[in-house]
C-alpha atoms as a PDB file:
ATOM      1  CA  UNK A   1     121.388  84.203  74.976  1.00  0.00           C
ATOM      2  CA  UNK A   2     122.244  85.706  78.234  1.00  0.00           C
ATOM      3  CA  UNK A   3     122.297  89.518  79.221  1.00  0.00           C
ATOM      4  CA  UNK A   4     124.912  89.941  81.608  1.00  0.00           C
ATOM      5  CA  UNK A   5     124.643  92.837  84.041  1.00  0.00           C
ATOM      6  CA  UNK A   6     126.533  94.824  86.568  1.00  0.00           C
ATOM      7  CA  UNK A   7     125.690  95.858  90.150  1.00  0.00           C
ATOM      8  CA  UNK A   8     126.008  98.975  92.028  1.00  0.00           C
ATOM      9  CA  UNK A   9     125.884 101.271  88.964  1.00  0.00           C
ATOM     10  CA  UNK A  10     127.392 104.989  89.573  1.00  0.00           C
ATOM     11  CA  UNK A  11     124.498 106.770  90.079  1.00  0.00           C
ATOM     12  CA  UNK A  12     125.406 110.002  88.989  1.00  0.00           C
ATOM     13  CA  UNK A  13     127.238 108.682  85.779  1.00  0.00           C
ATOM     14  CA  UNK A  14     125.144 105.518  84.987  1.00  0.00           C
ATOM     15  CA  UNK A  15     126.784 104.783  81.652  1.00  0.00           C
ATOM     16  CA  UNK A  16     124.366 101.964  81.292  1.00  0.00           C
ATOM     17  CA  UNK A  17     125.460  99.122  78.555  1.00  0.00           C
ATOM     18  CA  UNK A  18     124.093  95.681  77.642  1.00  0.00           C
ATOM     19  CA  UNK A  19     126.748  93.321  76.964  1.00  0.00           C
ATOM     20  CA  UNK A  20     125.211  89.908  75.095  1.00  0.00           C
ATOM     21  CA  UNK A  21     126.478  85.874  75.109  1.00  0.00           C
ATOM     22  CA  UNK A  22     126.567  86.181  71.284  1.00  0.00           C
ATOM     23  CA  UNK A  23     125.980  88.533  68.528  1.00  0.00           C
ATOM     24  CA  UNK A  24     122.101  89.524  68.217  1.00  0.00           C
ATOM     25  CA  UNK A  25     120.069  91.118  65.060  1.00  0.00           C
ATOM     26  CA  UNK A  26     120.099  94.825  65.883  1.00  0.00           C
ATOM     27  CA  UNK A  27     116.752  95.563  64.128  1.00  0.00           C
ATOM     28  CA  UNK A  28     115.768  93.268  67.502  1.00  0.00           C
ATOM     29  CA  UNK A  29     117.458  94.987  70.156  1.00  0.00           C
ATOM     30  CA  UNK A  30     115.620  98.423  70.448  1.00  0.00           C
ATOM     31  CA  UNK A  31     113.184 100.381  73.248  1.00  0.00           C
ATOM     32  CA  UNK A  32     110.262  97.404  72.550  1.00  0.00           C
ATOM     33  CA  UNK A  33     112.723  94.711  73.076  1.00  0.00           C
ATOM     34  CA  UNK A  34     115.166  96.158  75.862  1.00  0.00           C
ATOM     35  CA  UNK A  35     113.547  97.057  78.834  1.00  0.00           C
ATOM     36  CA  UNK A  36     115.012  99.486  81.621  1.00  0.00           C
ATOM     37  CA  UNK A  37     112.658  99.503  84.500  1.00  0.00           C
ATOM     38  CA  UNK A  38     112.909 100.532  88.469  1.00  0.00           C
ATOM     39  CA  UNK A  39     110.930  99.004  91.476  1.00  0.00           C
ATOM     40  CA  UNK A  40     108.443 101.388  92.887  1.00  0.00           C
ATOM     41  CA  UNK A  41     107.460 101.365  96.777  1.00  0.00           C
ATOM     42  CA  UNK A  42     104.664  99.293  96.372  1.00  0.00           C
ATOM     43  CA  UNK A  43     107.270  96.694  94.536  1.00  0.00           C
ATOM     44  CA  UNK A  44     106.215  97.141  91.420  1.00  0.00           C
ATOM     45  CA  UNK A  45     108.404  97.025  88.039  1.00  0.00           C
ATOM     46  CA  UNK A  46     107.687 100.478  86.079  1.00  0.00           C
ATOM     47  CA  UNK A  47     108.801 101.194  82.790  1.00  0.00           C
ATOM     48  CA  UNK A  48     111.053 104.196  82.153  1.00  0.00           C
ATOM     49  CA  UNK A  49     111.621 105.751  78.620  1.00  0.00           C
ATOM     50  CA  UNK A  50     114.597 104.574  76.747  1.00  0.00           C
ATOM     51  CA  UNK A  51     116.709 104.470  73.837  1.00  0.00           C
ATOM     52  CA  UNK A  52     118.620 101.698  73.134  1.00  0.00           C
ATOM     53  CA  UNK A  53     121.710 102.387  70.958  1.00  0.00           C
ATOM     54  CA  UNK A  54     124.022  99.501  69.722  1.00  0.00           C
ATOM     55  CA  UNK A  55     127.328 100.278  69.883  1.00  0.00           C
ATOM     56  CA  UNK A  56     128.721  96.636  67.901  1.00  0.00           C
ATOM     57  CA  UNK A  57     126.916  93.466  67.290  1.00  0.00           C
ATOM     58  CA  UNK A  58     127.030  92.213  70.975  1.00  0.00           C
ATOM     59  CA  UNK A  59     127.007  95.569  73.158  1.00  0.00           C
ATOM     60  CA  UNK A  60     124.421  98.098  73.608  1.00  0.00           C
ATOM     61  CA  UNK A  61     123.935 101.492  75.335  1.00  0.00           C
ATOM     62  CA  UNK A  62     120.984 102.466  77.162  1.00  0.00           C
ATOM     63  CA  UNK A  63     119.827 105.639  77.534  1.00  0.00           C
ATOM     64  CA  UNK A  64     116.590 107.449  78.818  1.00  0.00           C
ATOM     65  CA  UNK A  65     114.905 110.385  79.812  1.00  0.00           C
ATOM     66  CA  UNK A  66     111.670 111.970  81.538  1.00  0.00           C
ATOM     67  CA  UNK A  67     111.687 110.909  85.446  1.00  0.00           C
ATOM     68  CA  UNK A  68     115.005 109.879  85.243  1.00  0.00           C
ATOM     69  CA  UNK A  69     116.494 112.899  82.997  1.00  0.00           C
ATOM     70  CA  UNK A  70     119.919 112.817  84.421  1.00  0.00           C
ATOM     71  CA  UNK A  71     121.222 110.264  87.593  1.00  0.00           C
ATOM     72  CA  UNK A  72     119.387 107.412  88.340  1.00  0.00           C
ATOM     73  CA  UNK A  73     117.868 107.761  92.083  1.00  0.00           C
ATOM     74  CA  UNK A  74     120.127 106.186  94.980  1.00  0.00           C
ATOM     75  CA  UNK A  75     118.396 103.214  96.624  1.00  0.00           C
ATOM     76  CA  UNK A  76     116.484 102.285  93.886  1.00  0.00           C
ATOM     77  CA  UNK A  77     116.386  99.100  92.373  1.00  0.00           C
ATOM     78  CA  UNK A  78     116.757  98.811  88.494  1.00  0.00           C
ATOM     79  CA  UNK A  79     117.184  96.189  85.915  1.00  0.00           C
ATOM     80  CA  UNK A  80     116.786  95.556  82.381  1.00  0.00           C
ATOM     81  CA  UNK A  81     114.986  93.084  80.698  1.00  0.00           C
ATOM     82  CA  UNK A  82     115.544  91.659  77.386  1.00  0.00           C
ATOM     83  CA  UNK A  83     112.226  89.975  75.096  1.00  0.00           C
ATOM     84  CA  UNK A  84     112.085  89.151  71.772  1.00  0.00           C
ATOM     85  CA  UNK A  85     115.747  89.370  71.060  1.00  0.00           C
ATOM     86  CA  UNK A  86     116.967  87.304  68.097  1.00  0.00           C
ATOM     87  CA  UNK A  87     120.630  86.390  67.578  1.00  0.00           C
ATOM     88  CA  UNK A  88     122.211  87.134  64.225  1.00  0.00           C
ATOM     89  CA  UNK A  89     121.832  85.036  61.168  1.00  0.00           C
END
């Protein structure tokens, strides 16, 4: 299963979604298993506080709060990282 992603994100707007190869259990696609992190100046991965909300069997929306309560920072590398994600039976 692949997670495909999308560079140069509006900032300002992020709209964040997950798009997936194939259709995945959504009782395994939540905050433990979907991972939205930024690199730190020491080059670090840090988590942020998220949501995950799945908008059909193969999309999801991502959204978070505390540091990052509104736009995500400009110049600041994110990503998100999928584990323990099972397909659908």
């Amino acid at each position: 299963m692949k997670l495909f992603g999308i560079k140069n994100v509006d900032w300002e707007n992020p709209e964040i979604t997950i798009e997936f190869s194939s259709e995945v259990d959504s009782s395994t696609a939540n905050d433990d298993t979907i991972k939205l992190e930024y690199r730190n100046q020491g080059g670090n991965w840090v988590e942020i506080d998220s949501d995950i909300d799945m908008i059909s069997a193969k999309k999801a929306k991502i959204k978070w709060w505390g540091l990052f309560n509104a736009a995500l920072l400009d110049g600041i590398r994110y990503r998100l990282r999928g584990v323990r994600i099972t397909r659908s039976a």
